[in-house]
Protein backbone atom coordinates (compact mmCIF):
# COMPACT_ATOMS: atom_id res chain seq x y z
CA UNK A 1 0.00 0.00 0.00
CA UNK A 2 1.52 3.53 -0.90
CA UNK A 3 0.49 6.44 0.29
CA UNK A 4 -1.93 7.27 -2.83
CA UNK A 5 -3.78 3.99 -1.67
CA UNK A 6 -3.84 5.16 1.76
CA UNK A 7 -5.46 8.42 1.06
CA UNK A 8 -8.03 6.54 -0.67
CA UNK A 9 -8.53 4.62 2.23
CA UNK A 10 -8.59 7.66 4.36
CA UNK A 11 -11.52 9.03 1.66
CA UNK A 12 -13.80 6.27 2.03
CA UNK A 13 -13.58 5.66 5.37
CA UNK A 14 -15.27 8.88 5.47
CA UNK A 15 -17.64 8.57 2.94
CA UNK A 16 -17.56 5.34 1.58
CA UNK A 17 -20.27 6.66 -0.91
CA UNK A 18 -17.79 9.35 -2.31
CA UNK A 19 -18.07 8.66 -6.09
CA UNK A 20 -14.61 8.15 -8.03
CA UNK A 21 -14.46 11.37 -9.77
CA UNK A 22 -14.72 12.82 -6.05
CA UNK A 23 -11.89 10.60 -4.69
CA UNK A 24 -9.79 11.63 -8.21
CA UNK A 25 -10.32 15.35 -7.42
CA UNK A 26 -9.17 14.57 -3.79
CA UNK A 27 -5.79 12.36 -4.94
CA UNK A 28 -4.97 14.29 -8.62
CA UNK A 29 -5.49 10.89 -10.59
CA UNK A 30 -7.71 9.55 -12.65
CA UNK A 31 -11.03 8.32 -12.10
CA UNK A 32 -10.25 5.09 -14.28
CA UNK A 33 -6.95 4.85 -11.80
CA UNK A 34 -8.78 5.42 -8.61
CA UNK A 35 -11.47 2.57 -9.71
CA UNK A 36 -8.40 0.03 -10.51
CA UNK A 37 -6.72 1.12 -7.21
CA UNK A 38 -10.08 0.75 -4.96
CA UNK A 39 -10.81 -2.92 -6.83
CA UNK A 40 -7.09 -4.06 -5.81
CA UNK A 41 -7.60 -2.65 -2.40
CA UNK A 42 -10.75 -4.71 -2.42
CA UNK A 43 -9.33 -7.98 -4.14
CA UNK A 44 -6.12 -7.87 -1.23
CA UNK A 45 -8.73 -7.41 1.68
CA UNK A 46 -8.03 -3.87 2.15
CA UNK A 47 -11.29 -2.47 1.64
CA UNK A 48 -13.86 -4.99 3.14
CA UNK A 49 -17.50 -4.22 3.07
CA UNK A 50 -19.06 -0.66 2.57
CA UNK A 51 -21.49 -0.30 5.60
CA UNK A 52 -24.35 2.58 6.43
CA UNK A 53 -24.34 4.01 9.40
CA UNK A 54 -27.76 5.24 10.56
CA UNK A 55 -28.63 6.65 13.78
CA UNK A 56 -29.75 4.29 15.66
CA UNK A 57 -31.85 6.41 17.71
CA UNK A 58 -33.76 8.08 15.27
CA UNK A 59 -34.38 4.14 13.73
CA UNK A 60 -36.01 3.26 17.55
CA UNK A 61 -32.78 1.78 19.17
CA UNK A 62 -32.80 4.12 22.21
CA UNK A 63 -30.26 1.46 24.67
CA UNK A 64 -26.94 0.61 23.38
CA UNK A 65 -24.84 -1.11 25.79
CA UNK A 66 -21.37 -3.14 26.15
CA UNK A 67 -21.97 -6.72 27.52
CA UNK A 68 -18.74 -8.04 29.38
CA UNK A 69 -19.58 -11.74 28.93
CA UNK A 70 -17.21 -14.67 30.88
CA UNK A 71 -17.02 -17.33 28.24
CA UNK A 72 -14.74 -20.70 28.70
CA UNK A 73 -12.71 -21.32 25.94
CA UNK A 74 -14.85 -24.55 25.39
CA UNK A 75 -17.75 -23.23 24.60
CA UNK A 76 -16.85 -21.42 21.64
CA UNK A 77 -18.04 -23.86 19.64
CA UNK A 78 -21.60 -23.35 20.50
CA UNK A 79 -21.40 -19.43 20.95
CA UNK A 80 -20.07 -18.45 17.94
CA UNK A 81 -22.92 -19.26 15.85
CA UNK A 82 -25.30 -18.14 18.46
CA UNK A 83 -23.88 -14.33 18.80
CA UNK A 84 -23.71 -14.17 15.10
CA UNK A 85 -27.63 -14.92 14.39
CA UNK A 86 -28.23 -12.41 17.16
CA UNK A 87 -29.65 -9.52 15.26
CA UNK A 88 -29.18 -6.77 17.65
CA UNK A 89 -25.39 -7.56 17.99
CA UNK A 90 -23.45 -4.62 16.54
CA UNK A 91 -20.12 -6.21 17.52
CA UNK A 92 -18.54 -9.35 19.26
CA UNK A 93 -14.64 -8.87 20.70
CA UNK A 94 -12.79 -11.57 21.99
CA UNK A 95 -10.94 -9.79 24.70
CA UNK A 96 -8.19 -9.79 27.48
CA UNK A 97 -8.83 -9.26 30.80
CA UNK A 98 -11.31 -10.51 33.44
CA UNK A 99 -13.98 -11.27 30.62
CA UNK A 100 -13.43 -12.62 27.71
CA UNK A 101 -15.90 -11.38 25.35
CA UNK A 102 -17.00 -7.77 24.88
CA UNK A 103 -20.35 -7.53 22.71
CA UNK A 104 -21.36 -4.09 21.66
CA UNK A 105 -25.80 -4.30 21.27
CA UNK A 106 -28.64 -1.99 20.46
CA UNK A 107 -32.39 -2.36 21.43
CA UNK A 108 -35.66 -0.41 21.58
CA UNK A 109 -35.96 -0.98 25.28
CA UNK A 110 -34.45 -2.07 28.30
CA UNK A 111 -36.72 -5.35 28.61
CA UNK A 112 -35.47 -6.51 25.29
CA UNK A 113 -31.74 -5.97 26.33
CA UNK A 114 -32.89 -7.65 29.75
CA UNK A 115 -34.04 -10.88 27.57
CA UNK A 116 -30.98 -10.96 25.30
CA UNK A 117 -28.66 -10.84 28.77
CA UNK A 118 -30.96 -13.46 30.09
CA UNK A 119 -30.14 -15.74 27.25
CA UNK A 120 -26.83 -14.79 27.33
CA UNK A 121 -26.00 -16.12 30.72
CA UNK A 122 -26.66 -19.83 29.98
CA UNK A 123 -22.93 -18.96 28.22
CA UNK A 124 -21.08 -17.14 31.68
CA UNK A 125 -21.29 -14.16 34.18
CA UNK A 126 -22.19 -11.13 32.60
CA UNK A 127 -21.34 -7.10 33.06
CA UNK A 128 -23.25 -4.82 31.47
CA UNK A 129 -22.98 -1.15 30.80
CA UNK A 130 -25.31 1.03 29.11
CA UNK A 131 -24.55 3.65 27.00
CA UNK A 132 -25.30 7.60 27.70
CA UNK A 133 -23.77 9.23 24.80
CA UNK A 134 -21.03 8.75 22.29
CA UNK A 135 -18.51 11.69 22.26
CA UNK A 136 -16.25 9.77 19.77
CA UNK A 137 -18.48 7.79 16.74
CA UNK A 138 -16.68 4.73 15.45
CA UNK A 139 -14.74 5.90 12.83
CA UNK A 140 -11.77 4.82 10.70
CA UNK A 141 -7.72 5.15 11.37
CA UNK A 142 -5.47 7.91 10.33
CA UNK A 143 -3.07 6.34 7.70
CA UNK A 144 -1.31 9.19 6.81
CA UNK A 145 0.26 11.93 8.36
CA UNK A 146 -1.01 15.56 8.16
CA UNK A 147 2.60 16.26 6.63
CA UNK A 148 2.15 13.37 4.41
CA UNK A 149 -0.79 14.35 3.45
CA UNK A 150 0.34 17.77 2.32
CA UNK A 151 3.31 16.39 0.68
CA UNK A 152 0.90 14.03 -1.84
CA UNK A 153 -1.34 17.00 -2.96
């Protein structure tokens, strides 16, 4: 990856909607040589999926909270496919530390997250904490320094 790759990177982890003329204006090349960079970014793994991010709020998910979940190491098996058919499961961690699993979830109300924990347990102790606000949105890495940045232009 050079640092022309990485500044596309940069671009559509921001808007991973910008359109390739956008990202050429941003990087001074072509729109046919942004499109064969993003595909090889894409073919190598770079560039996974291209997600949405709504707010969940406004869509009716008013509790977010992080589940600290105590899993043994041999039941893996069985809660792998379980946490991954579980709809309201933003993200699953496997994690250091006194838990091993750190699940990220998002429902309407505090029963339904009450439920989900319930049926959670039959895998380990839980922790959970609920959300007040986000200060910091998930967003992507910096890959380039602001010097570097400068320096491509």
């Amino acid at each position: 990856m050079d640092q022309m790759d990485k500044k596309i990177v940069e671009i559509l982890q921001k808007n991973s909607r910008a359109s390739l003329k956008e990202i050429a204006g941003e990087t001074y090349l072509s729109s046919p040589a942004v499109s064969a960079r993003i595909h090889r970014l894409e073919n190598e793994g770079i560039l996974g999926r291209y997600i949405a991010a709504p707010d969940l709020k406004k869509m009716g998910y008013h509790i977010q909270a992080f589940i600290h979940l105590d899993l043994s190491p041999n039941q893996k098996e069985d809660f792998y496919p379980y946490i991954e058919n579980c709809t309201n499961v933003l993200e699953c961690n496997c994690v250091t530390g006194e838990f091993s699993m750190l699940i990220k979830a998002a429902y309407p109300t505090t029963t339904e997250l009450d439920d989900f924990i319930n049926n959670l347990q039959q895998f380990g102790k839980t922790s959970t904490q609920i959300v007040f606000s986000t200060p910091v949105p998930a967003r992507g890495v910096q890959l380039i320094a602001s010097e570097d940045a400068e320096n491509s232009k």
